[in-house]
Protein backbone atom coordinates (compact mmCIF):
# COMPACT_ATOMS: atom_id res chain seq x y z
CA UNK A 1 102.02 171.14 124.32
CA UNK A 2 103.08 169.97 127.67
CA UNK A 3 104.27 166.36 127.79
CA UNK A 4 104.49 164.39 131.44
CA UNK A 5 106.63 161.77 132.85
CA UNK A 6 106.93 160.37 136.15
CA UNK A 7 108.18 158.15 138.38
CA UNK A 8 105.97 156.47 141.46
CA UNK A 9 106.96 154.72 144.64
CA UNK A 10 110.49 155.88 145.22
CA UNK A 11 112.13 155.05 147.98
CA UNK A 12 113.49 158.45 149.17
CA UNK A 13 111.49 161.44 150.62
CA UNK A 14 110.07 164.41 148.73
CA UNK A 15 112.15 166.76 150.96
CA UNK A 16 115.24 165.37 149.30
CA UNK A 17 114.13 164.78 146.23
CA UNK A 18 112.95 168.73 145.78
CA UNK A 19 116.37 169.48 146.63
CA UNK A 20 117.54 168.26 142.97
CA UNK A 21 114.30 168.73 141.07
CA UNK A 22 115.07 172.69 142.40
CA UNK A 23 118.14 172.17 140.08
CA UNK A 24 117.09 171.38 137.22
CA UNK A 25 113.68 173.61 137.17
CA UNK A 26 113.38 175.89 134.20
CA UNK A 27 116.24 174.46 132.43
CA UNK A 28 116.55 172.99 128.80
CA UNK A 29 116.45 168.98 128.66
CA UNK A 30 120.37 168.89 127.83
CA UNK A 31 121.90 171.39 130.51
CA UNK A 32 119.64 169.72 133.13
CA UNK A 33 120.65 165.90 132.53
CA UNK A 34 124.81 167.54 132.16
CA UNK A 35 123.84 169.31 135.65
CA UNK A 36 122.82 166.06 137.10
CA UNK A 37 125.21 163.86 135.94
CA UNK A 38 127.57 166.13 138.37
CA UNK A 39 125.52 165.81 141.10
CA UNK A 40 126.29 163.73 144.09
CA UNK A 41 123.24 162.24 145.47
CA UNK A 42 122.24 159.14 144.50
CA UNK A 43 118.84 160.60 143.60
CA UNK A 44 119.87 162.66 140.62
CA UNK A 45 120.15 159.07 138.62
CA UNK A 46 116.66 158.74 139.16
CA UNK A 47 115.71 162.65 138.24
CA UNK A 48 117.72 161.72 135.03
CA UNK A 49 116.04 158.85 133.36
CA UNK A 50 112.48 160.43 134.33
CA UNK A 51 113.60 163.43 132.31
CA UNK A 52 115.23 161.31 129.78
CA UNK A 53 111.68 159.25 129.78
CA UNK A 54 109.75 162.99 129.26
CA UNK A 55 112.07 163.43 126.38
CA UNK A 56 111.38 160.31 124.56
CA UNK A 57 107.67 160.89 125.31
CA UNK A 58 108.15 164.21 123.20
CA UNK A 59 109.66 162.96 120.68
CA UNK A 60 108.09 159.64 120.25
CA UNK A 61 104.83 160.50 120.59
CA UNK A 62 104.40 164.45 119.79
CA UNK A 63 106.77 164.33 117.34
CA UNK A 64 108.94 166.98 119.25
CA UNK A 65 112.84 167.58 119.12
CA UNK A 66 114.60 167.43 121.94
CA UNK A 67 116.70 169.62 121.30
CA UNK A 68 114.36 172.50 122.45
CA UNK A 69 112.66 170.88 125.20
CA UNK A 70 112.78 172.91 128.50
CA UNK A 71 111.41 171.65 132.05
CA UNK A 72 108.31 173.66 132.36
CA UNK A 73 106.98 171.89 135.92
CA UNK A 74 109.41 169.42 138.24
CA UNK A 75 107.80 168.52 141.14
CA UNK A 76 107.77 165.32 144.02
CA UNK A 77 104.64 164.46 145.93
CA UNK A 78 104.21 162.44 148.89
CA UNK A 79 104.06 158.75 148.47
CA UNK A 80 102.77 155.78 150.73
CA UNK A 81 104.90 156.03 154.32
CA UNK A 82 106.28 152.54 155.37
CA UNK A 83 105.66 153.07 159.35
CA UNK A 84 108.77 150.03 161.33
CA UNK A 85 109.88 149.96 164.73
CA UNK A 86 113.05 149.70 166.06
CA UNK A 87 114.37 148.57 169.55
CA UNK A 88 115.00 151.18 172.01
CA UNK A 89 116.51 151.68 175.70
CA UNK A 90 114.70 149.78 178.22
CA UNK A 91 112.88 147.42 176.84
CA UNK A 92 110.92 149.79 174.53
CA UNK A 93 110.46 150.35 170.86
CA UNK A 94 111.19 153.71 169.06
CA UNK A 95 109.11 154.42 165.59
CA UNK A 96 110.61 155.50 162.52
CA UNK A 97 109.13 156.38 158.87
CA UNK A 98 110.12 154.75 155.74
CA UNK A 99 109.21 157.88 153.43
CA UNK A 100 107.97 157.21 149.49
CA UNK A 101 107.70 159.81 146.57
CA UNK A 102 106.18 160.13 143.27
CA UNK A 103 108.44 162.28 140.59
CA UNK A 104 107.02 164.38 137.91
CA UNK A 105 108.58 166.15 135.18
CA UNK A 106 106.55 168.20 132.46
CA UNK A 107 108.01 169.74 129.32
CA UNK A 108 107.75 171.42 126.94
CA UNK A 109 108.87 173.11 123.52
CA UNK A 110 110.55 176.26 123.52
């Protein structure tokens, strides 16, 4: 039985956040939050309590030990795009994107 937990409205982009999530794909629940824990970018804290959150959802409410969960499905999709303006050379204004993302984690027993 596949169990899901997610995370909406994140404030970094998808792009960066499938950079981790491509980490910790296919891996058991325990050697995925140890392999985050030694990552660098700020957004593996976030990757880690959504897969500590799919966990608890296992065990909690499927009655499932964590022990032998394993990340079936980690995926980010695009979230709402904050659109700002900044000034720019001569009097003009330059446009940049304020990019949003919506984590999901699925596991599963082994």
């Amino acid at each position: 039985m596949e169990v899901i937990a997610s995370a909406k409205q994140i404030r970094v982009s998808p792009r960066k956040v499938g950079l981790v999530l491509d980490a910790v794909r296919g891996k058991k629940v325990s050697e995925a939050l140890v392999i985050l824990n030694f990552l660098r970018t700020p957004t593996a804290r976030t990757v880690a309590k959504v897969v500590k959150s799919a966990a608890a959802n296992a065990e909690n409410n499927y009655q499932m030990v964590p022990a032998q969960l394993k990340i079936v499905k980690a995926f980010a999709e695009k979230g709402q795009t904050l659109r700002r303006y900044r000034a720019s050379a001569r009097g003009r204004a330059s446009p940049y994107k304020h990019r949003y993302s919506h984590i999901i984690i699925i596991v599963e027993e082994e």
